[in-house]
Structures are given as structure tokens and as C-alpha cells.
C-alpha atoms as a PDB file:
ATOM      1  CA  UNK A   1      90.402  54.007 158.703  1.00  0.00           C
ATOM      2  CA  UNK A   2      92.949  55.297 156.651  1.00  0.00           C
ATOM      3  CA  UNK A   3      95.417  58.157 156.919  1.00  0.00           C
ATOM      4  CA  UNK A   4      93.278  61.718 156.454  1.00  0.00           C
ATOM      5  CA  UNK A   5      93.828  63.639 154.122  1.00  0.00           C
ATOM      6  CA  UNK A   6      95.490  66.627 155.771  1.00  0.00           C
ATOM      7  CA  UNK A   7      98.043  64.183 157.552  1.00  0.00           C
ATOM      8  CA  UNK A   8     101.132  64.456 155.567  1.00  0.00           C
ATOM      9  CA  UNK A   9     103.586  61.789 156.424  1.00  0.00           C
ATOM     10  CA  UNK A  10     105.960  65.198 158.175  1.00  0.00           C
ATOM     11  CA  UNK A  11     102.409  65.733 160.517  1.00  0.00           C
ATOM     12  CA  UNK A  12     102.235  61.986 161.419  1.00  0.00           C
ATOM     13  CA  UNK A  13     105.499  61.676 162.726  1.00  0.00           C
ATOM     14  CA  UNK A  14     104.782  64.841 164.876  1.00  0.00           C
ATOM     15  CA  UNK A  15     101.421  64.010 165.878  1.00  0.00           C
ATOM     16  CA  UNK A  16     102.873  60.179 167.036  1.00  0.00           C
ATOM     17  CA  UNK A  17     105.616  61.984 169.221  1.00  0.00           C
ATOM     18  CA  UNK A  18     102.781  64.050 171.201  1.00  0.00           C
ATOM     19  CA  UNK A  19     102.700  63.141 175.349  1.00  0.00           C
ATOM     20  CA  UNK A  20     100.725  66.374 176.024  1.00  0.00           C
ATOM     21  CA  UNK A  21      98.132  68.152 174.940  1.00  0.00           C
ATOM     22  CA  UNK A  22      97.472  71.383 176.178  1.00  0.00           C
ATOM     23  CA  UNK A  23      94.274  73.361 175.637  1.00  0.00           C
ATOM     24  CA  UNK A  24      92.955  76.547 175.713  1.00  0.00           C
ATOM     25  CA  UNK A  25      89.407  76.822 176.968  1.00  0.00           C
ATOM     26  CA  UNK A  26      87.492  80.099 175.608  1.00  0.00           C
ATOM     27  CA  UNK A  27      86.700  79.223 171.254  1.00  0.00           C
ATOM     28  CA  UNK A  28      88.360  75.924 171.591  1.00  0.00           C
ATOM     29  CA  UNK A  29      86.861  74.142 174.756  1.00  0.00           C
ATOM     30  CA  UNK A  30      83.354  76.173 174.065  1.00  0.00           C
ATOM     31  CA  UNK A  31      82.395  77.913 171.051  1.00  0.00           C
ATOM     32  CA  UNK A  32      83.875  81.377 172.887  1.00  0.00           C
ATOM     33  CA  UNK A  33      80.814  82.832 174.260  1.00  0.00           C
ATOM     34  CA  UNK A  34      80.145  83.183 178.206  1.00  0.00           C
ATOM     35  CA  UNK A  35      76.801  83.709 179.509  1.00  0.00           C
ATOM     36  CA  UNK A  36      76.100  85.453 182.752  1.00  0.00           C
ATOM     37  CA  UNK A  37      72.948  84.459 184.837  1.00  0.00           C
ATOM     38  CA  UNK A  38      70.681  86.853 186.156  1.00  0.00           C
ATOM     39  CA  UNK A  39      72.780  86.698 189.485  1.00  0.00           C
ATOM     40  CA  UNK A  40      76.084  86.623 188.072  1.00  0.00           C
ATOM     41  CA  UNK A  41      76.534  83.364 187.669  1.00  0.00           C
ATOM     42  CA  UNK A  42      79.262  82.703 184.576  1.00  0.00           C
ATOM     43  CA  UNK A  43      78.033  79.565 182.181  1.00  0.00           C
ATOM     44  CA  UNK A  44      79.982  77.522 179.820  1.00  0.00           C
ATOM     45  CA  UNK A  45      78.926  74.861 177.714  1.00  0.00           C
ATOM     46  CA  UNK A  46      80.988  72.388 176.494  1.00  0.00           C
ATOM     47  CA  UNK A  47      81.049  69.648 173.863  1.00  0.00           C
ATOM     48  CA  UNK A  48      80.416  66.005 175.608  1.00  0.00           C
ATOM     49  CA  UNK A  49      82.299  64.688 172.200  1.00  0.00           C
ATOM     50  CA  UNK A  50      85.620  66.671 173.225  1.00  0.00           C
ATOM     51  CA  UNK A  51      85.288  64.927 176.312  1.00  0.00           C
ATOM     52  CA  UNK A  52      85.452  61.489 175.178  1.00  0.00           C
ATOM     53  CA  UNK A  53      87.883  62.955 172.523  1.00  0.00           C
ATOM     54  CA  UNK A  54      89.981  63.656 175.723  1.00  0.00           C
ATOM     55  CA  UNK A  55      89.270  60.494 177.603  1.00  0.00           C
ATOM     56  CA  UNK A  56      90.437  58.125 174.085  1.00  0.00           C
ATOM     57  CA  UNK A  57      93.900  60.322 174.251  1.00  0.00           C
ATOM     58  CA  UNK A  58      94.318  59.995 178.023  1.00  0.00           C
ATOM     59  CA  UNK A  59      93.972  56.208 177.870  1.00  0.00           C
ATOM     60  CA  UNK A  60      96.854  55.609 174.721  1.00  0.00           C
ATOM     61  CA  UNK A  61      99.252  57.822 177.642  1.00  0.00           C
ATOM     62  CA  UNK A  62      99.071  61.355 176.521  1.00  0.00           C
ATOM     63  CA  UNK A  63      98.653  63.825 179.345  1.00  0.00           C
ATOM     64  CA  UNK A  64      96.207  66.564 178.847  1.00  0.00           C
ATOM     65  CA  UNK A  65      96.517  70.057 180.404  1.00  0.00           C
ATOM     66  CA  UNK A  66      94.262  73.477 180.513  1.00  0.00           C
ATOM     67  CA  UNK A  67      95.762  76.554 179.840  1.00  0.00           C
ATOM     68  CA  UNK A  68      93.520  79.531 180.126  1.00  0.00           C
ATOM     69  CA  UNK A  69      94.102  82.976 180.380  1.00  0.00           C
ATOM     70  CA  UNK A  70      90.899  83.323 182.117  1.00  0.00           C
ATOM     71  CA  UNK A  71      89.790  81.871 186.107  1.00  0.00           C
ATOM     72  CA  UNK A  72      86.380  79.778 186.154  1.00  0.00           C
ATOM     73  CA  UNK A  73      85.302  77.426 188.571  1.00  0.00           C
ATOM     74  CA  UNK A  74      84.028  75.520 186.091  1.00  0.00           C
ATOM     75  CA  UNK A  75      86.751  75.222 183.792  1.00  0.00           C
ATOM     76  CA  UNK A  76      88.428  73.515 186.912  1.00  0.00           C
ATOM     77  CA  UNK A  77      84.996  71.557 187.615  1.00  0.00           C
ATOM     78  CA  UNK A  78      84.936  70.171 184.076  1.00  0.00           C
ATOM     79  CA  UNK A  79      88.938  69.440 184.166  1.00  0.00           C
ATOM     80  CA  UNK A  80      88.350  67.490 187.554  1.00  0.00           C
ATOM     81  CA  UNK A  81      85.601  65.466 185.601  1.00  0.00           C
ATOM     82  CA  UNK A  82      87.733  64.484 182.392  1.00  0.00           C
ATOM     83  CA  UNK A  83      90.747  63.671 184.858  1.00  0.00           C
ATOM     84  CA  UNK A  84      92.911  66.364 183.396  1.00  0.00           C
ATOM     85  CA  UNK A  85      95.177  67.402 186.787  1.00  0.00           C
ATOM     86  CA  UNK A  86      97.226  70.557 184.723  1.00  0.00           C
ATOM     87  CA  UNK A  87      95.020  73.022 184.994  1.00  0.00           C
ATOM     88  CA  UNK A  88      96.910  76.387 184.393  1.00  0.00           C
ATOM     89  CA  UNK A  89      93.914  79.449 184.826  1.00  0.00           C
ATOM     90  CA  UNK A  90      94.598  83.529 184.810  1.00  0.00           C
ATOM     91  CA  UNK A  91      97.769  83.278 182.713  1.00  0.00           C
ATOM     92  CA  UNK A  92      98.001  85.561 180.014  1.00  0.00           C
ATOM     93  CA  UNK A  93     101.771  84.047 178.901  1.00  0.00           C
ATOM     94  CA  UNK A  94     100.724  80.849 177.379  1.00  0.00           C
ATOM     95  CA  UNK A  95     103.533  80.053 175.537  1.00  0.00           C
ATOM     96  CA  UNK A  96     105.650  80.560 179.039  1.00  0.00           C
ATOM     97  CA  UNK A  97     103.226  78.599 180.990  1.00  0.00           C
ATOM     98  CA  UNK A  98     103.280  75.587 178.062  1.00  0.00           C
ATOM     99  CA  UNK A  99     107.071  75.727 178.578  1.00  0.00           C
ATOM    100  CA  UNK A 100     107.091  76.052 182.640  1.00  0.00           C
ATOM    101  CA  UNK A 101     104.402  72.644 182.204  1.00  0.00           C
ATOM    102  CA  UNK A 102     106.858  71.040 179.920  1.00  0.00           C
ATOM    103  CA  UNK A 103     109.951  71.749 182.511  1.00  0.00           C
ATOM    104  CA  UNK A 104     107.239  70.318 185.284  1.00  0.00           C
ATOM    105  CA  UNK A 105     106.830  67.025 183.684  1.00  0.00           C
ATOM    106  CA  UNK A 106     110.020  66.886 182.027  1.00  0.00           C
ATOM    107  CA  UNK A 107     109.169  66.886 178.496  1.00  0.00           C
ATOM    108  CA  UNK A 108     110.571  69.253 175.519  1.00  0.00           C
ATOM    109  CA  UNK A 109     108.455  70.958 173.316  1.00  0.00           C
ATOM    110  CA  UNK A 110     108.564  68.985 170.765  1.00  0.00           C
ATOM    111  CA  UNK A 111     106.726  66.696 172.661  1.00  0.00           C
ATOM    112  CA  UNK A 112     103.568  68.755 173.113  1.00  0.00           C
ATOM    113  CA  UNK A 113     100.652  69.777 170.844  1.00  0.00           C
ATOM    114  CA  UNK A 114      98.656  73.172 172.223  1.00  0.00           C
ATOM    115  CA  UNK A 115      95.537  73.823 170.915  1.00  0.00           C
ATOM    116  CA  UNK A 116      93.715  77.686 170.555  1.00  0.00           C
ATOM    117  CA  UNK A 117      91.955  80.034 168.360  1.00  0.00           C
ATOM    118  CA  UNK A 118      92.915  83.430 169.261  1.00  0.00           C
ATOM    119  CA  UNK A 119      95.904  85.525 169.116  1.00  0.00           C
ATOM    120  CA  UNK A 120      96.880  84.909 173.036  1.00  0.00           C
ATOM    121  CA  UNK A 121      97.498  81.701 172.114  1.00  0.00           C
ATOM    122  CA  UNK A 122      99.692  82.311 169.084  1.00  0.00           C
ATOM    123  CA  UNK A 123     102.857  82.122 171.208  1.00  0.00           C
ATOM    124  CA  UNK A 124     101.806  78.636 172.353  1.00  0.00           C
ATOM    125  CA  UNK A 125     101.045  77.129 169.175  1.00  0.00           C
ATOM    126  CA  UNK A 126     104.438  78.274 167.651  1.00  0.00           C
ATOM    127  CA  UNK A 127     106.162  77.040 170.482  1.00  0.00           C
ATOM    128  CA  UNK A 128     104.860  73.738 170.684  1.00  0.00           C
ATOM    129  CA  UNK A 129     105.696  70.480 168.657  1.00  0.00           C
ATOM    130  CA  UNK A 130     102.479  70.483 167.191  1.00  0.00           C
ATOM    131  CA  UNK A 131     100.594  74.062 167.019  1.00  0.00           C
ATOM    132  CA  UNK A 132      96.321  72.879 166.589  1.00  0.00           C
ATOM    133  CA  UNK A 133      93.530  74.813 166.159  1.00  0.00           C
ATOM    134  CA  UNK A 134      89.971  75.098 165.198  1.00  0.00           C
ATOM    135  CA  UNK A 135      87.846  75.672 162.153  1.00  0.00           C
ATOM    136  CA  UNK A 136      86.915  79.245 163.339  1.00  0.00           C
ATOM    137  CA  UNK A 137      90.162  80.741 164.779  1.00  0.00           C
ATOM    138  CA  UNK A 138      91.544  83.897 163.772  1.00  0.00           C
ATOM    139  CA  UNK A 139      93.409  84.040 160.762  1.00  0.00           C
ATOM    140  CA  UNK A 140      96.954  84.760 162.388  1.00  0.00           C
ATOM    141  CA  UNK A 141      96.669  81.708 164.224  1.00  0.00           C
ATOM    142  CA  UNK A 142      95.130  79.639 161.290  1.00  0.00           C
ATOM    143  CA  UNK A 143      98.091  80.675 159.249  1.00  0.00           C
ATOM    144  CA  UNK A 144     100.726  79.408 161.969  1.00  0.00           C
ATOM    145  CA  UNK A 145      99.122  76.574 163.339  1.00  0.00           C
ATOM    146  CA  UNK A 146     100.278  73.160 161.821  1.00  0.00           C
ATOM    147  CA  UNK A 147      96.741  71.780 161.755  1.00  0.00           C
ATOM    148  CA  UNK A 148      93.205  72.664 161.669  1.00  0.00           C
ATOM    149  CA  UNK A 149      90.087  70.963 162.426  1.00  0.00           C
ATOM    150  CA  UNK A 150      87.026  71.135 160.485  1.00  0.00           C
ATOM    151  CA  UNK A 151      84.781  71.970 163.363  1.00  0.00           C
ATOM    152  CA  UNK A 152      84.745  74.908 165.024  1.00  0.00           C
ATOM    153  CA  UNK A 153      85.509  75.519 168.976  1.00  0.00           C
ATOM    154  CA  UNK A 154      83.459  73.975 172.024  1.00  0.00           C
ATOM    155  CA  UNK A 155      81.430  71.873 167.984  1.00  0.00           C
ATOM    156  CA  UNK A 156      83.717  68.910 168.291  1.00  0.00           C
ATOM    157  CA  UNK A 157      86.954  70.411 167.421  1.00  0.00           C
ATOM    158  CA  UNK A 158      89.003  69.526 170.155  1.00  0.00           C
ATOM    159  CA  UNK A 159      87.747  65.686 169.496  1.00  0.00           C
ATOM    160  CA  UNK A 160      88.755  65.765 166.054  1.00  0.00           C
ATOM    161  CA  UNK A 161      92.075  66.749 167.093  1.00  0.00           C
ATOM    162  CA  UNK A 162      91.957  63.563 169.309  1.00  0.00           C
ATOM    163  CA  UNK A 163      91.244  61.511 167.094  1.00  0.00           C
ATOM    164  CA  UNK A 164      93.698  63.333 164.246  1.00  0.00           C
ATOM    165  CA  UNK A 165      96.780  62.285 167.565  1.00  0.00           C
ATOM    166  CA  UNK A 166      94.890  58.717 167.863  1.00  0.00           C
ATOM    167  CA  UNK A 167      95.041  57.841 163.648  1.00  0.00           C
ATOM    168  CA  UNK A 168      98.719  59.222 163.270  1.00  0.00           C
ATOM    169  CA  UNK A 169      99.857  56.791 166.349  1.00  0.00           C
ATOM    170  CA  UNK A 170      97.985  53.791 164.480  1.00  0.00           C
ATOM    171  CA  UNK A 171      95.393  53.946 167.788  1.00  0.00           C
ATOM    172  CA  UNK A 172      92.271  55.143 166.821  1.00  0.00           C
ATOM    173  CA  UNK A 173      90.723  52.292 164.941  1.00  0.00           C
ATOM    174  CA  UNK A 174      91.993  50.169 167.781  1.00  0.00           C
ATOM    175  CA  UNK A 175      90.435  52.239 170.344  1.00  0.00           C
ATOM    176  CA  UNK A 176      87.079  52.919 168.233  1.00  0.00           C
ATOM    177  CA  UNK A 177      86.145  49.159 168.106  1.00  0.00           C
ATOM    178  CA  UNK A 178      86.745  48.670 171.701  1.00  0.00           C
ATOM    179  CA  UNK A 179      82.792  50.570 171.444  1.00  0.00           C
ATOM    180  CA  UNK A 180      81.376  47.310 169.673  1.00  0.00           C
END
């Protein structure tokens, strides 16, 4: 597969550099609603596409981390499942807690992509290397981020941006007919 069409030669060379990807959870992991149960009970759903999205980036060496202004249980269950250990939950500072993550693992920002849709996450995205986000984000963010998928959040969006990391390190084609 061939270089898409969004992937300026600039983007390539940013996307190849990328050893973390951090992501928000709420619009980007799900589609940004939360359903309560009759007894309280918070439910997400999420995308079983993202998560293989996740697993195809893991296995080429780049880490992948939660950040989520919000606390869930699952969020951490569904983390523990894709083998993402950097799960950062009730921060409202993204941007600070993508740098604190980056100090952690000794990486610069440059080095990182962060993916959101909302205006908490606009500090993140600017900060980082590579600033993602989804078809249905905010405007503000759309504007700043450096790329955006064509799905929307918790539809696929977060595997597209996999596989956007996978094609600009030469990987994905590789990785893809390791399915045959």
C-alpha cells in the first residue's frame, strides 16, 4: 500500500520517529457517550478494531499510554487487556501528565504522538511530536492537530491512526500480511 494521501513527506518523518502513543479515552477510545445502568453501573464501549490497531503498534516497539481526565475501572480493565501499562486516569493537565510520562520513560516530546478530540486535550496535542485526532473532534483541536482520521472516536479512529504510524515507518504492509 502506498503512501496516503494526507501523509506529506514532513508527517512521515514525524510519524516514523513516534515511540509513544498516548490516548485519551472519552470521543477517541469510545464515541464519547457513557451509559449508566439502572444501578449505577458506568458502561463504555469500545472499538475491537482500535484494539488490534493498538496491538499492530505495540508489536513494531511503540509504547502506548492512557491519559484520561476521567477514573473508570474499565478504562483500566480494557488497558490491562491490550497490554498498555501507562495508564494515567483523573488528570485534568494532559499536556503535564504527557510530559511527566515522557520524563518517566525518558523520551522527548518529539518522540510522542497524543491523540484527543476535545479541548482538554488541546495542550497535549500541541505539545506532542505528533498532535492526532479524530473525524469528529472539536474544531479548536481539528485546527491544531497535525492529523486527522476519517473515522470518528471509539468508530475505528484510533486504528486508523495505527495504521497511519505503521505505513509512515514502512510496517504496515509487512505486518498486514502476517494475517494470510
Amino acid at each position: 500500500m502506498g503512501m496516503r494521501d494526507d501523509m506529506s513527506e514532513d508527517m512521515s518523518e514525524k510519524a516514523a520517529a513516534i515511540r509513544l502513543l498516548a490516548l485519551d479515552v472519552d470521543g477517541v477510545l469510545t464515541d464519547g457517550r457513557i451509559y449508566y445502568g439502572n444501578n449505577g453501573e458506568e458502561l463504555k464501549a469500545f472499538n475491537i478494531k482500535d484494539g488490534l490497531g493498538i496491538k499492530l503498534v505495540q508489536k513494531v516497539g511503540i509504547e502506548v499510554a492512557i491519559i484520561t481526565g476521567r477514573n473508570s475501572h474499565i478504562v483500566a480493565r480494557r488497558a490491562a487487556e491490550l497490554g498498555i501499562g501507562e495508564v494515567v486516569q483523573g488528570r485534568e493537565d494532559k499536556r503535564e501528565a504527557l510530559a511527566e510520562l515522557c520524563r518517566a520513560k525518558g523520551l522527548q516530546l518529539s518522540e510522542c504522538a497524543y491523540m484527543g478530540d476535545d479541548l482538554p486535550d488541546l495542550g497535549a496535542i500541541v505539545a506532542a511530536g505528533l498532535g492526532l485526532t479524530v473525524a469528529d473532534a472539536c474544531e479548536r483541536v481539528a485546527a491544531a492537530a497535525n492529523w486527522r482520521s476519517h473515522l470518528g472516536g471509539g468508530c475505528g479512529a484510533v486504528r486508523e491512526a495505527c495504521e497511519f504510524l505503521l505505513e509512515a515507518r514502512g510496517q504496515r504492509d509487512t505486518l498486514e500480511s502476517g494475517f494470510l
